[in-house]
C-alpha atoms as a PDB file:
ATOM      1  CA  UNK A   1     128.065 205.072 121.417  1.00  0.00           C
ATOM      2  CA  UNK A   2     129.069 201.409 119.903  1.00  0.00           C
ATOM      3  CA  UNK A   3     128.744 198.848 122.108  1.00  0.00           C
ATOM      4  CA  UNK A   4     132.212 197.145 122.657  1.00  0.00           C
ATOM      5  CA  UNK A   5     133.608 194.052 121.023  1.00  0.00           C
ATOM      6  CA  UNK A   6     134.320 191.936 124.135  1.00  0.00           C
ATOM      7  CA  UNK A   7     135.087 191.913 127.490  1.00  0.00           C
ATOM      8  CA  UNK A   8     137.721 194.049 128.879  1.00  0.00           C
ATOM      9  CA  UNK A   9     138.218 191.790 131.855  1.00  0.00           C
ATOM     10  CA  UNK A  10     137.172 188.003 130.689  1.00  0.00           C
ATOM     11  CA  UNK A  11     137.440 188.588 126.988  1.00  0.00           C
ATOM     12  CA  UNK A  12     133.741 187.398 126.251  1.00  0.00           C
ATOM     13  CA  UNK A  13     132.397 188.381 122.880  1.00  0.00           C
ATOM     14  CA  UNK A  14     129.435 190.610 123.394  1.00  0.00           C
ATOM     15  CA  UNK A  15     128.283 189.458 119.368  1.00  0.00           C
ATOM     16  CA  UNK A  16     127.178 186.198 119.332  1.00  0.00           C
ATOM     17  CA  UNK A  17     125.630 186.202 115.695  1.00  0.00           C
ATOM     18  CA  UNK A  18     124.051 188.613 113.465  1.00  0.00           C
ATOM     19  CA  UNK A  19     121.139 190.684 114.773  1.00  0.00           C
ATOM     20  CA  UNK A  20     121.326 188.981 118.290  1.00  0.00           C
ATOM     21  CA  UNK A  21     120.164 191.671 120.352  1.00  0.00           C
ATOM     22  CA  UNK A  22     117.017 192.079 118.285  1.00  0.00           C
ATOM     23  CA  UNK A  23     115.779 190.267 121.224  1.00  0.00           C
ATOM     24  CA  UNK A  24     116.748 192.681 123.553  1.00  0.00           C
ATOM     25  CA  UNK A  25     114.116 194.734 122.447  1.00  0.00           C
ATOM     26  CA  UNK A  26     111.379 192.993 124.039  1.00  0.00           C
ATOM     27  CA  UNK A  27     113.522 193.150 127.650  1.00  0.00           C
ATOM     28  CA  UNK A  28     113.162 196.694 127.052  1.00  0.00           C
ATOM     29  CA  UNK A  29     109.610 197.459 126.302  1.00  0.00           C
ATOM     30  CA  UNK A  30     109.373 195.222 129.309  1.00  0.00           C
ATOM     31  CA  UNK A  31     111.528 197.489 131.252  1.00  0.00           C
ATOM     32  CA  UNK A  32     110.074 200.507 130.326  1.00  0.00           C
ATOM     33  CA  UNK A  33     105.784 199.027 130.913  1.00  0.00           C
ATOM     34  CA  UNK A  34     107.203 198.067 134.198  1.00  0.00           C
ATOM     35  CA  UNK A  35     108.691 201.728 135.186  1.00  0.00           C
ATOM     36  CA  UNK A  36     105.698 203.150 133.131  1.00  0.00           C
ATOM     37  CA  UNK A  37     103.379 201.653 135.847  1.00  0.00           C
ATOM     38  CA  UNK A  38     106.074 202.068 138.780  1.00  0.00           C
ATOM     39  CA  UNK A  39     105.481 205.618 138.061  1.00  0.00           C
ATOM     40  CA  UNK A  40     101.897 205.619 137.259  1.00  0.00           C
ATOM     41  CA  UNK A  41     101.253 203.719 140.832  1.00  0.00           C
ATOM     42  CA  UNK A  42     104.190 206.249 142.574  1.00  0.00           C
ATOM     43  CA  UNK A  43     102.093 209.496 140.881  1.00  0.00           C
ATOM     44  CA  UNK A  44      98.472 208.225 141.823  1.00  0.00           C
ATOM     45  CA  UNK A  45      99.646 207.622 145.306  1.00  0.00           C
ATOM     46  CA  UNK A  46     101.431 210.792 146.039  1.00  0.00           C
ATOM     47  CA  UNK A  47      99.622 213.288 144.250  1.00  0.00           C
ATOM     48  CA  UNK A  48      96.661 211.704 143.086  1.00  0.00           C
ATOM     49  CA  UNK A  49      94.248 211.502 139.499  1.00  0.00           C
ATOM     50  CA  UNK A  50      91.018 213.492 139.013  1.00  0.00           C
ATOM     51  CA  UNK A  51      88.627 213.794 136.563  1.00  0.00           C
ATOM     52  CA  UNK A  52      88.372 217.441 136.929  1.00  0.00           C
ATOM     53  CA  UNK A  53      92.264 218.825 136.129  1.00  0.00           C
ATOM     54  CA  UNK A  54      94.772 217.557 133.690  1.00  0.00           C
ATOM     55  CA  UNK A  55      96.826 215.490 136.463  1.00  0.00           C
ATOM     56  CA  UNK A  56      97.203 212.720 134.712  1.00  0.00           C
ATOM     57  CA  UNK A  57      98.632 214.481 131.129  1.00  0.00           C
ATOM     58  CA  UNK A  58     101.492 215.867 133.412  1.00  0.00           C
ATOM     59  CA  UNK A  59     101.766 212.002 134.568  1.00  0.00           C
ATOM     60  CA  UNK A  60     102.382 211.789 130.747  1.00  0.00           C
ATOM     61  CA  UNK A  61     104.449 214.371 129.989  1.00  0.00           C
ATOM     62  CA  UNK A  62     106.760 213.238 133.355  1.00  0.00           C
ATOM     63  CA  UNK A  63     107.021 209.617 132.443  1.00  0.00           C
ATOM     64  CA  UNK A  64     108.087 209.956 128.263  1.00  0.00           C
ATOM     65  CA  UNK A  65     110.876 212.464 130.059  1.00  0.00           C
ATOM     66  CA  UNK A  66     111.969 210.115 132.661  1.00  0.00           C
ATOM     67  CA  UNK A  67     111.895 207.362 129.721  1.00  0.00           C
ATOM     68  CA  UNK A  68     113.998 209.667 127.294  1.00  0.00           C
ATOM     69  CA  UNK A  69     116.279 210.377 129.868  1.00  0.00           C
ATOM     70  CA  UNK A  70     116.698 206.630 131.168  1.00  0.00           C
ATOM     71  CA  UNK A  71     116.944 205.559 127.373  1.00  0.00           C
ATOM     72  CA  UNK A  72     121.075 204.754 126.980  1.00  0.00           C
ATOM     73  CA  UNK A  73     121.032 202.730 130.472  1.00  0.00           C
ATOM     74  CA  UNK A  74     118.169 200.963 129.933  1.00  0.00           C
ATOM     75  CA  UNK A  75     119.221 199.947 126.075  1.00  0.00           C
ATOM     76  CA  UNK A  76     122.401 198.973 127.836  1.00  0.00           C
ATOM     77  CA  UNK A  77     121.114 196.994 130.708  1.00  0.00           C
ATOM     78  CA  UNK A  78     118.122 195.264 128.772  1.00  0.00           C
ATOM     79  CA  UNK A  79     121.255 194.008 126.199  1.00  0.00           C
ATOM     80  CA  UNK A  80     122.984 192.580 129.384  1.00  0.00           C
ATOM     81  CA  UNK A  81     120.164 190.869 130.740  1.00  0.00           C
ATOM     82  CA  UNK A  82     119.282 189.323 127.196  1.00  0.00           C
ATOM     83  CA  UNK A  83     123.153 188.420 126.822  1.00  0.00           C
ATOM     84  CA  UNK A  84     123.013 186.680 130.259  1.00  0.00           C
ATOM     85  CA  UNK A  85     120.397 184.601 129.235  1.00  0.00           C
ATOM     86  CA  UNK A  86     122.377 183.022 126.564  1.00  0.00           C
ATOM     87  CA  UNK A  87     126.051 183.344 128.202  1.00  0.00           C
ATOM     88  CA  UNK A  88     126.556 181.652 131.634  1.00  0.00           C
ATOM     89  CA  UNK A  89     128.680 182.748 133.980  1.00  0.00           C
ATOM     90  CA  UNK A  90     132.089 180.423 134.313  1.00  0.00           C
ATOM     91  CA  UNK A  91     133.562 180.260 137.626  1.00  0.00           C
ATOM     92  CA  UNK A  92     136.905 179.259 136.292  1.00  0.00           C
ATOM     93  CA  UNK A  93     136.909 182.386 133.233  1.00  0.00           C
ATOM     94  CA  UNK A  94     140.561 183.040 134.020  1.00  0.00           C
ATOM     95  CA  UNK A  95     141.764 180.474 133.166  1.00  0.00           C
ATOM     96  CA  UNK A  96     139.048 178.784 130.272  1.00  0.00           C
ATOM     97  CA  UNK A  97     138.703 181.321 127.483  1.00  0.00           C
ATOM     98  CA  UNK A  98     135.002 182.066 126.244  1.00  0.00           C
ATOM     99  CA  UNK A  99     133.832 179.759 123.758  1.00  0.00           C
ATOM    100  CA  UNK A 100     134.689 181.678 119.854  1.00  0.00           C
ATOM    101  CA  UNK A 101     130.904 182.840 118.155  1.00  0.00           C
ATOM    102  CA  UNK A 102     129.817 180.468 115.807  1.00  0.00           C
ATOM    103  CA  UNK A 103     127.632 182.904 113.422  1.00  0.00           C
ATOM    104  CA  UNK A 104     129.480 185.757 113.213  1.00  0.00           C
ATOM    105  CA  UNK A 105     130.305 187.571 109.731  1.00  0.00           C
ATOM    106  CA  UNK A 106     132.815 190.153 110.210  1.00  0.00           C
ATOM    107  CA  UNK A 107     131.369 191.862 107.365  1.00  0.00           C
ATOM    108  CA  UNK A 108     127.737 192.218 109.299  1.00  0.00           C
ATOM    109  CA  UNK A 109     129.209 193.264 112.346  1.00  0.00           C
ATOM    110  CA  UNK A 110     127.464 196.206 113.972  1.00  0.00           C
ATOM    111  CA  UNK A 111     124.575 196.494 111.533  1.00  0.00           C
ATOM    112  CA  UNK A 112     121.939 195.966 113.238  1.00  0.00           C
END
């Protein structure tokens, strides 16, 4: 699914220049160490790690499903967070337009 132009409501470009969510990479892998461990620290507590069964390769197996499944919201909400950083929020955004992207080639549009 491509990610939208702008705005629907306020009109705010979501691409600000070439290859700017590159960053939003690194909000992900940060996003999915911190679940990684949510559910490491959930599993350990609830049912527990041994050195005598395989417990902790269905801890594994559990966590790259939950992170496969969770995979198109958290692309989606580590972009927003890493486009929040750089766009603030205007109280007065009905009536001041967004400021136009300074970097952006129409032809490079989408190919990251």
């Amino acid at each position: 699914m491509k990610m939208k132009d702008s705005c629907e409501v306020c009109k705010q470009p979501y691409d600000l220049e070439v290859g700017f969510y590159y960053g939003s990479s690194y909000v992900s892998y940060g996003l999915t160490v911190a679940l990684s461990v949510a559910t490491f620290v959930a599993w350990w507590v609830l049912i527990g790690f041994s050195l005598n069964d395989n417990r902790i390769f269905y801890w594994l197996i559990f966590n790259a499903v939950l992170l496969l499944a969770l995979q198109p919201w958290l692309m989606r909400f580590s972009r927003t967070l890493w486009l929040s950083f750089f766009v603030k929020y205007n109280k007065n955004w009905r009536t001041v337009p967004p400021k136009k992207t300074e970097r952006m080639v129409e032809e490079h549009k989408h190919s990251w």
